[in-house]
PDB file of N, CA and C in Angstrom:
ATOM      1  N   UNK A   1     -43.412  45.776  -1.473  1.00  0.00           N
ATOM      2  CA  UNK A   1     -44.038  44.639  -0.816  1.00  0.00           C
ATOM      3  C   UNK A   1     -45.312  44.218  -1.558  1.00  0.00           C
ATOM      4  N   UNK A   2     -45.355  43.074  -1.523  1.00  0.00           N
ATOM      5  CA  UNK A   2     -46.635  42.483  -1.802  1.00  0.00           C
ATOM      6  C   UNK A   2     -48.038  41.879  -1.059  1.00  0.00           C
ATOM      7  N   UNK A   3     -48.933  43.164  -0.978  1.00  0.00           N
ATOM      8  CA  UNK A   3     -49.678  42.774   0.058  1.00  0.00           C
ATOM      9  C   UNK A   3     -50.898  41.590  -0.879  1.00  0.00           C
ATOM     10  N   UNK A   4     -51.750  41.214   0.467  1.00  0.00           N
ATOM     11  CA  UNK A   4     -52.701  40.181   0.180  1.00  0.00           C
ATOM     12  C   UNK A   4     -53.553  40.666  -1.240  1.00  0.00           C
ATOM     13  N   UNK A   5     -54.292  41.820  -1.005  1.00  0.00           N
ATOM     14  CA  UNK A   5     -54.770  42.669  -1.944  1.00  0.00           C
ATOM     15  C   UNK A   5     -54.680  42.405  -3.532  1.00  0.00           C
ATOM     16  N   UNK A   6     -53.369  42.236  -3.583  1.00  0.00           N
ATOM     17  CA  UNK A   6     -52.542  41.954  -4.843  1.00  0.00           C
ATOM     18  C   UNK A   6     -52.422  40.914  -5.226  1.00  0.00           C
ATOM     19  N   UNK A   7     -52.257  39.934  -4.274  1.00  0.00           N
ATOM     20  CA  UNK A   7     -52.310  38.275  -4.572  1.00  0.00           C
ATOM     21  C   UNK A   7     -53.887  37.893  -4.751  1.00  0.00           C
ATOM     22  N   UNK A   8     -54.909  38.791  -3.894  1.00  0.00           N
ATOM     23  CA  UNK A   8     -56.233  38.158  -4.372  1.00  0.00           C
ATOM     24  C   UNK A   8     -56.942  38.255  -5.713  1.00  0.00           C
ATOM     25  N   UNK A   9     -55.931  39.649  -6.174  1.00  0.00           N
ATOM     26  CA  UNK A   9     -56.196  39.677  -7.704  1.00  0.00           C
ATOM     27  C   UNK A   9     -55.640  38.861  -8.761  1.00  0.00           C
ATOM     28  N   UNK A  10     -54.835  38.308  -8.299  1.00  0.00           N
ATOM     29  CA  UNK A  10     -54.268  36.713  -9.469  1.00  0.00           C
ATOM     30  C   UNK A  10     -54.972  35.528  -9.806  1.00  0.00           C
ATOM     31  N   UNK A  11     -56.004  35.399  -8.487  1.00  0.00           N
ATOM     32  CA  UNK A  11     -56.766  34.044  -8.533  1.00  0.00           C
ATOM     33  C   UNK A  11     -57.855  34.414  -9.507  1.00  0.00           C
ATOM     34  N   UNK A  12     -58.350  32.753  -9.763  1.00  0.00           N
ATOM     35  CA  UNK A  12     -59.118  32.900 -10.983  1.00  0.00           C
ATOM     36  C   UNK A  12     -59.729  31.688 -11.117  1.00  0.00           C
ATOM     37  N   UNK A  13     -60.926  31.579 -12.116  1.00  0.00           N
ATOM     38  CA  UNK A  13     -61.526  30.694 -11.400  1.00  0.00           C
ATOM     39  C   UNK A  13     -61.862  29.243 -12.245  1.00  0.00           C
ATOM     40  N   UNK A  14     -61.080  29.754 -13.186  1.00  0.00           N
ATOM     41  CA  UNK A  14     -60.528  29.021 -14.104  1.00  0.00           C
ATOM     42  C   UNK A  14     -59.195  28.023 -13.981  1.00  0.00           C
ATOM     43  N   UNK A  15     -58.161  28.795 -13.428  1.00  0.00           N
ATOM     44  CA  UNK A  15     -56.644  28.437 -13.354  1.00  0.00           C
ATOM     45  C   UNK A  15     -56.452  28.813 -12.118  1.00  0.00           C
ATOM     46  N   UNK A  16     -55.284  27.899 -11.941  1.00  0.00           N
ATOM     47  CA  UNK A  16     -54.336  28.277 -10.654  1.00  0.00           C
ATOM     48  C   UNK A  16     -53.995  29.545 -10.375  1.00  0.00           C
ATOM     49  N   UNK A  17     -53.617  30.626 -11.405  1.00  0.00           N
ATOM     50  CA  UNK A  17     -53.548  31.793 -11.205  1.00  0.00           C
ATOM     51  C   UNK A  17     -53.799  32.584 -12.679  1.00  0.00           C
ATOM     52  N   UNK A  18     -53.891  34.088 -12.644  1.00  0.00           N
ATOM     53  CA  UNK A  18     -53.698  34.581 -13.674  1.00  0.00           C
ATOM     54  C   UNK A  18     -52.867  35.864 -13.889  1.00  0.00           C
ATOM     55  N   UNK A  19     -51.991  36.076 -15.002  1.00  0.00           N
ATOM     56  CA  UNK A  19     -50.832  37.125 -14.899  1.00  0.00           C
ATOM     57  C   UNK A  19     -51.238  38.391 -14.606  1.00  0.00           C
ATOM     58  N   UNK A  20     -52.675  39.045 -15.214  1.00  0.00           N
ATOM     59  CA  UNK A  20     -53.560  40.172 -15.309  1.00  0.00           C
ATOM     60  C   UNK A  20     -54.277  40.455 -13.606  1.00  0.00           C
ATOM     61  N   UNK A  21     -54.093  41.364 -13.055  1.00  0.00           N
ATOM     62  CA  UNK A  21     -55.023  41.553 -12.322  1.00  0.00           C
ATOM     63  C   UNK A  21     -56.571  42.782 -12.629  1.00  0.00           C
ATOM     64  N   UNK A  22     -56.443  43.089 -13.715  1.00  0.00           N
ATOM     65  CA  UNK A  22     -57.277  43.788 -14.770  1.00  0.00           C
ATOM     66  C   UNK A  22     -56.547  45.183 -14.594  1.00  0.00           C
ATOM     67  N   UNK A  23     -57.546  46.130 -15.001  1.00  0.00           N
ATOM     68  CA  UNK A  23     -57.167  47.416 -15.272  1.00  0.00           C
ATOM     69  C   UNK A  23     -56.370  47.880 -14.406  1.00  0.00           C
ATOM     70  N   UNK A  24     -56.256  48.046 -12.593  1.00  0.00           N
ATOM     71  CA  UNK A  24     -55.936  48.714 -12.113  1.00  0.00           C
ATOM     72  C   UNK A  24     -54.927  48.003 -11.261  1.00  0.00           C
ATOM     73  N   UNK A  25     -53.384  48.329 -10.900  1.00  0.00           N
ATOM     74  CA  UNK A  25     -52.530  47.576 -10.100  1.00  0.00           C
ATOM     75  C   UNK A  25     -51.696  46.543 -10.890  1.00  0.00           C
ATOM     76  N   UNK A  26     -51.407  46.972 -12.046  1.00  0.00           N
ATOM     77  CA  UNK A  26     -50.713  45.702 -13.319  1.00  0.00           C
ATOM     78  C   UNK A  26     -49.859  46.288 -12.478  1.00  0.00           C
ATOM     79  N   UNK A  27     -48.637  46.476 -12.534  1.00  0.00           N
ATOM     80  CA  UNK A  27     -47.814  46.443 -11.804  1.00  0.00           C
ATOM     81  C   UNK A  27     -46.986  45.227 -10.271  1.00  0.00           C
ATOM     82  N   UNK A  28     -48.296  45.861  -9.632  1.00  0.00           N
ATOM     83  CA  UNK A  28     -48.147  45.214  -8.069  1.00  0.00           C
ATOM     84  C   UNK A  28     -48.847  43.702  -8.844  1.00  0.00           C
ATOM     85  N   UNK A  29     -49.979  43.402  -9.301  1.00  0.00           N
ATOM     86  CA  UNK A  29     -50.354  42.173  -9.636  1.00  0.00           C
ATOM     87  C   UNK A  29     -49.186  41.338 -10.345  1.00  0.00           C
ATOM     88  N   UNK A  30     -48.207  41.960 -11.017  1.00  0.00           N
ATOM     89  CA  UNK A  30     -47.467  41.543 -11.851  1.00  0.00           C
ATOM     90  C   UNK A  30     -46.332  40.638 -10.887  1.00  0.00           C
ATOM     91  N   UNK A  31     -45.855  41.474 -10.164  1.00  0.00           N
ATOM     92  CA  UNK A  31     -44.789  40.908  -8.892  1.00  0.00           C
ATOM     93  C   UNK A  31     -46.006  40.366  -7.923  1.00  0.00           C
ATOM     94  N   UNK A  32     -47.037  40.126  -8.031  1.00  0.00           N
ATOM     95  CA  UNK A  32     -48.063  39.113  -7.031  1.00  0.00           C
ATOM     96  C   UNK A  32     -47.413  37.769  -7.674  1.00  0.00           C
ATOM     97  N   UNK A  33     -48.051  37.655  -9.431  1.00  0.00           N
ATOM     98  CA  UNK A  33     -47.688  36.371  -9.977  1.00  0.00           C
ATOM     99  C   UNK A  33     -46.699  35.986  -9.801  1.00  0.00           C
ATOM    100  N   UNK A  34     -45.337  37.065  -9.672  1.00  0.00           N
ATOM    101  CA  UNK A  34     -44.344  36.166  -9.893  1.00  0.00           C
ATOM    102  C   UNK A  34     -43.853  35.807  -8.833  1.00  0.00           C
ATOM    103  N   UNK A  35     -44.490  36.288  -7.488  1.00  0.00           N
ATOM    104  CA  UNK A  35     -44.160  35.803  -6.307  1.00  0.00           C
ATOM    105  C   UNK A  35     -44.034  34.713  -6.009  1.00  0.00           C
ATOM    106  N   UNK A  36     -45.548  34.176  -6.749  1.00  0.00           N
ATOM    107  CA  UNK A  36     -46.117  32.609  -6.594  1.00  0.00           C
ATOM    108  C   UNK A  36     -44.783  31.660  -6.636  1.00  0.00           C
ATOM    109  N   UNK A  37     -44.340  31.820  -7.866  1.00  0.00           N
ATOM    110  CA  UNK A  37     -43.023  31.064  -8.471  1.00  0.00           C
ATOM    111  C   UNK A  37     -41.469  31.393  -7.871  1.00  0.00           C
ATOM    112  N   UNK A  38     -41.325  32.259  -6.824  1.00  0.00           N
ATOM    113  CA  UNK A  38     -39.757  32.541  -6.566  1.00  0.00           C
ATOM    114  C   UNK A  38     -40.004  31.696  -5.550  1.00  0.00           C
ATOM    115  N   UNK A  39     -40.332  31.936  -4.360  1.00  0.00           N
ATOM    116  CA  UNK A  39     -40.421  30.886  -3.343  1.00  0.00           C
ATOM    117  C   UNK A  39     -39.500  31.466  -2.814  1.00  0.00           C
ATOM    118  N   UNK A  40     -38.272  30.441  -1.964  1.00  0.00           N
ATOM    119  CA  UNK A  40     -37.666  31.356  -1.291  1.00  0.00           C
ATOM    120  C   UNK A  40     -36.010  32.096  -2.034  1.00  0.00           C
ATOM    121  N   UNK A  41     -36.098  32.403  -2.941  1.00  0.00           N
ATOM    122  CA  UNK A  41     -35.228  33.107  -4.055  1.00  0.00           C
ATOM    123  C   UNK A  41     -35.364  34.289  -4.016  1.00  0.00           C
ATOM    124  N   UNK A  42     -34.437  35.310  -3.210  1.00  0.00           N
ATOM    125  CA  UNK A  42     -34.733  36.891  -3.646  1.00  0.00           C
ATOM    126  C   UNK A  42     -34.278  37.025  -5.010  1.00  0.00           C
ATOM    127  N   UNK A  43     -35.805  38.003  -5.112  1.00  0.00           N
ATOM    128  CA  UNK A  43     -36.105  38.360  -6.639  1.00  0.00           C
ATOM    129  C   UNK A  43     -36.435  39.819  -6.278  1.00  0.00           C
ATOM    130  N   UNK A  44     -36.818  40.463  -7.426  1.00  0.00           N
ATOM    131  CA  UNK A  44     -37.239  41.730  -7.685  1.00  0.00           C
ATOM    132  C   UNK A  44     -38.068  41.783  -8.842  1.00  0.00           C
ATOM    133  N   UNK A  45     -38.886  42.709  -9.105  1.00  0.00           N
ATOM    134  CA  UNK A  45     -39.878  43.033  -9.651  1.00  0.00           C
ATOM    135  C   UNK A  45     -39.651  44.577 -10.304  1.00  0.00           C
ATOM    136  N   UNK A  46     -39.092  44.847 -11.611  1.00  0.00           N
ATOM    137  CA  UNK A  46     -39.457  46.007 -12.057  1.00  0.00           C
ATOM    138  C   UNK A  46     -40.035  46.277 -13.156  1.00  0.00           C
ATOM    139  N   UNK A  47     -41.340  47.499 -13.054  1.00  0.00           N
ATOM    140  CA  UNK A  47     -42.331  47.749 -13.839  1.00  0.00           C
ATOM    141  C   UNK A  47     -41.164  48.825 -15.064  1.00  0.00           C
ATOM    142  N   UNK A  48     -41.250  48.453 -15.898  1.00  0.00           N
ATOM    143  CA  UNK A  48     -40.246  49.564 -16.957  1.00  0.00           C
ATOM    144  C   UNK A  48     -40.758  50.080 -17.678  1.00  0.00           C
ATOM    145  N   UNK A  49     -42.171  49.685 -18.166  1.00  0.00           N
ATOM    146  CA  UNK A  49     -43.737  49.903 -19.133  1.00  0.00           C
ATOM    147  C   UNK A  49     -42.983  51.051 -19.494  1.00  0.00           C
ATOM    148  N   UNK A  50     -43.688  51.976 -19.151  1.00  0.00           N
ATOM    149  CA  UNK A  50     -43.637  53.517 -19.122  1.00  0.00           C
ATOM    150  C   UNK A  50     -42.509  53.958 -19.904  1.00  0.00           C
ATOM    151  N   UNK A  51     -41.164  53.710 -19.425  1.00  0.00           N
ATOM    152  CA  UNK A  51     -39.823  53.931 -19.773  1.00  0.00           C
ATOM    153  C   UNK A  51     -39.035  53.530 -20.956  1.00  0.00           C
ATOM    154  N   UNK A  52     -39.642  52.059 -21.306  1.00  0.00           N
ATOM    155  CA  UNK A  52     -39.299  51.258 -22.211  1.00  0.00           C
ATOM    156  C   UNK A  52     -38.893  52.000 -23.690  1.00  0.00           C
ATOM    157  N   UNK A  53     -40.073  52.702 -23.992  1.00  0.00           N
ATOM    158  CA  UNK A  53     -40.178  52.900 -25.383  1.00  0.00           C
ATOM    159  C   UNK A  53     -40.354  54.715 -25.697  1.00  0.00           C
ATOM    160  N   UNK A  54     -39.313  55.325 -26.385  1.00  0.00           N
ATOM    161  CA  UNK A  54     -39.432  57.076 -26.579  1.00  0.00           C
ATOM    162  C   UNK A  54     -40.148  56.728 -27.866  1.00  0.00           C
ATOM    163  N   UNK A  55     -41.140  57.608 -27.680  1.00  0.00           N
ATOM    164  CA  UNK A  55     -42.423  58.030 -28.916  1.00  0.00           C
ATOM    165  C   UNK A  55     -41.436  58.811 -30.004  1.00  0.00           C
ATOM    166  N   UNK A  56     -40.652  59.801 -29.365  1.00  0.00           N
ATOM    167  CA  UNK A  56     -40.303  60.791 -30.170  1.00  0.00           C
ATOM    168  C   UNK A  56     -38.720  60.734 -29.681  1.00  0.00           C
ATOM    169  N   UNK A  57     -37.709  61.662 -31.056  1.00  0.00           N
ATOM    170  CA  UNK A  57     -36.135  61.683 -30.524  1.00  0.00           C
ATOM    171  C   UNK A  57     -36.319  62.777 -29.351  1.00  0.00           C
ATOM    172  N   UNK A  58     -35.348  62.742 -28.241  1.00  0.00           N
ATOM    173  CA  UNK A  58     -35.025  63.382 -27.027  1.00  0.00           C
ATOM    174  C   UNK A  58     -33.770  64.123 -27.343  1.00  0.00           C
ATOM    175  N   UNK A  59     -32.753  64.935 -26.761  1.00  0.00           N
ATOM    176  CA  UNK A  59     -31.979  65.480 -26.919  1.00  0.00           C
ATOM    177  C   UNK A  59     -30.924  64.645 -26.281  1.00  0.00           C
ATOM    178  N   UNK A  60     -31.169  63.617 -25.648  1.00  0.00           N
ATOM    179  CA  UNK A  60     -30.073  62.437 -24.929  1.00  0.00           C
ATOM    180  C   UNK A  60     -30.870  61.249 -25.188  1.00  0.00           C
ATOM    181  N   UNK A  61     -31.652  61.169 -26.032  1.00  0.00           N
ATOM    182  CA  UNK A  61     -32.011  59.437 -26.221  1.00  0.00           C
ATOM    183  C   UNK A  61     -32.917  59.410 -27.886  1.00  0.00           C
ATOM    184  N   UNK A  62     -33.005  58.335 -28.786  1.00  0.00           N
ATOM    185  CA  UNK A  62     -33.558  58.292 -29.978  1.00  0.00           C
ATOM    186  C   UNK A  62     -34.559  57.692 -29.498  1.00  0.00           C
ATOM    187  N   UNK A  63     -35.517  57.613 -30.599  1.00  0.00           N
ATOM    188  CA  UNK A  63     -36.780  57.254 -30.433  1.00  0.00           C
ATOM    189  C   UNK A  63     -36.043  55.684 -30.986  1.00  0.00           C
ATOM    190  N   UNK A  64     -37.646  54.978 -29.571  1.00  0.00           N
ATOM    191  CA  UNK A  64     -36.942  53.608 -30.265  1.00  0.00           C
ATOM    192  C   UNK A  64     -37.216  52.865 -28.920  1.00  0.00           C
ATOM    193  N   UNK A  65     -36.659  51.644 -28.294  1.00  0.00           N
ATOM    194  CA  UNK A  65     -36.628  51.278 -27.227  1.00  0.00           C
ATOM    195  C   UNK A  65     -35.639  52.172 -26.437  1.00  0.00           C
ATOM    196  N   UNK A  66     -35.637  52.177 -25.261  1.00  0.00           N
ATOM    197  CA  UNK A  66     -35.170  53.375 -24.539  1.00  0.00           C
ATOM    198  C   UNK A  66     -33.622  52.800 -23.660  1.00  0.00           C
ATOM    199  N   UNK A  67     -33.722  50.981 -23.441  1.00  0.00           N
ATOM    200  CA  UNK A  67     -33.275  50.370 -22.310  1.00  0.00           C
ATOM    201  C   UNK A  67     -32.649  51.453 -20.993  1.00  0.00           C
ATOM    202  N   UNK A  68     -33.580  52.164 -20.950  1.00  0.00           N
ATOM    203  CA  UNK A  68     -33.222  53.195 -19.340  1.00  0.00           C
ATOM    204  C   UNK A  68     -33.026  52.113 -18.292  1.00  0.00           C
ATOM    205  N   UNK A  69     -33.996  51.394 -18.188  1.00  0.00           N
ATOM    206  CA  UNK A  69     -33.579  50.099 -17.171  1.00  0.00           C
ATOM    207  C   UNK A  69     -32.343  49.468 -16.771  1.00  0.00           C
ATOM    208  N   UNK A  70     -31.882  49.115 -17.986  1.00  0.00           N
ATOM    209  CA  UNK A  70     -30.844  48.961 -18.166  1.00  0.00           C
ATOM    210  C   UNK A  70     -29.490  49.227 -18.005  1.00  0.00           C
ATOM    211  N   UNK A  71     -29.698  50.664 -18.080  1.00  0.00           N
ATOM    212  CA  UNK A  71     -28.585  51.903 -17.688  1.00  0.00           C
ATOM    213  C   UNK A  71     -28.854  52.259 -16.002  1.00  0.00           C
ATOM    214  N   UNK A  72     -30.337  52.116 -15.450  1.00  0.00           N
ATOM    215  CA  UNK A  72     -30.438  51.877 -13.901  1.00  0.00           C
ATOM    216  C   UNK A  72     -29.441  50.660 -12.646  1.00  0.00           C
ATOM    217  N   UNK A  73     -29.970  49.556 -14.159  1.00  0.00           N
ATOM    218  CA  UNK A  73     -29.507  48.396 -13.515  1.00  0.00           C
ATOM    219  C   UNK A  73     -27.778  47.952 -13.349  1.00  0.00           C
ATOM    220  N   UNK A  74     -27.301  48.654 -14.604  1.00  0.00           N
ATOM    221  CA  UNK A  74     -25.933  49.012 -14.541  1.00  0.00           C
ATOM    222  C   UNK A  74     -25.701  49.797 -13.232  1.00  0.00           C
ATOM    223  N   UNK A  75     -26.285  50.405 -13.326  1.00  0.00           N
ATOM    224  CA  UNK A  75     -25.370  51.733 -12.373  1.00  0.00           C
ATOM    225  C   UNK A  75     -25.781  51.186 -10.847  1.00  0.00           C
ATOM    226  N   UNK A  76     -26.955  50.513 -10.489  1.00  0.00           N
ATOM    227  CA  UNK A  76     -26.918  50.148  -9.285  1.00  0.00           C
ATOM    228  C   UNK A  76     -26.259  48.976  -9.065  1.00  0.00           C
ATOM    229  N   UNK A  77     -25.865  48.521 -10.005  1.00  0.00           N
ATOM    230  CA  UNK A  77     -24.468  47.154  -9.900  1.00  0.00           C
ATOM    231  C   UNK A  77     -23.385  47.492  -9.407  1.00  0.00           C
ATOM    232  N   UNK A  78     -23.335  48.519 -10.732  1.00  0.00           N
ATOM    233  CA  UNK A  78     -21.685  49.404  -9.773  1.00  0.00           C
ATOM    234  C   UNK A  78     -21.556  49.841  -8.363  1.00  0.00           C
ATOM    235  N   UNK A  79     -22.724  50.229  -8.197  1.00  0.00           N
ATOM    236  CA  UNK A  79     -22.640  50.781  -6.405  1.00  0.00           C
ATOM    237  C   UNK A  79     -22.111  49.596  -5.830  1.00  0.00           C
ATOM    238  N   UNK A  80     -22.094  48.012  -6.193  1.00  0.00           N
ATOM    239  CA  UNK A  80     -22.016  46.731  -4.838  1.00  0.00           C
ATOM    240  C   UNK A  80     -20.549  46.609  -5.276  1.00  0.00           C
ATOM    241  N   UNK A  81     -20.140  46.951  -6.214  1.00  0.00           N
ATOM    242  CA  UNK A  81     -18.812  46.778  -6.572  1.00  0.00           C
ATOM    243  C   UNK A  81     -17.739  47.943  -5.950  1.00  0.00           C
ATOM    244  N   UNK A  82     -18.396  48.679  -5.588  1.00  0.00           N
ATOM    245  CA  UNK A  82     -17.269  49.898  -4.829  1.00  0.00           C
ATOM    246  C   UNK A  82     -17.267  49.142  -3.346  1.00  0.00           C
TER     247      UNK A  82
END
């Protein structure tokens, strides 16, 4: 959910809004902004930062972009299809 908190960190005083809510809450600020713009369109919001990219080879993944997301987003597709 997106509380107020999160949306008060988008405003700016410059622009209509801004993508950054600074250091702390990129995430939740991130699905604040894009709230602005779905309107009434269910959407979703996922943070993948973290996941995106292996520093080093793994014993089940190369170093490199990781698309784990990807392999999430697959597999929770399949669940609507059973």
């Amino acid at each position: 959910p997106v509380t107020d908190e999160y949306l008060e960190m988008t405003k700016s005083s410059i622009a209509d809004l801004m993508n950054t809510g600074g250091r702390w809450g990129g995430a939740s600020t991130a699905a604040a902004f894009l709230k602005e713009f779905a309107e009434n369109t269910p959407w979703i919001h996922l943070d993948i930062a973290g996941t995106a990219w292996m520093e080093d080879n793994k014993p089940w993944i190369a170093k490199g972009p990781s698309g784990i997301a990807v392999r999430s987003l697959v597999e929770f597709a399949r669940g609507f299809g059973n």
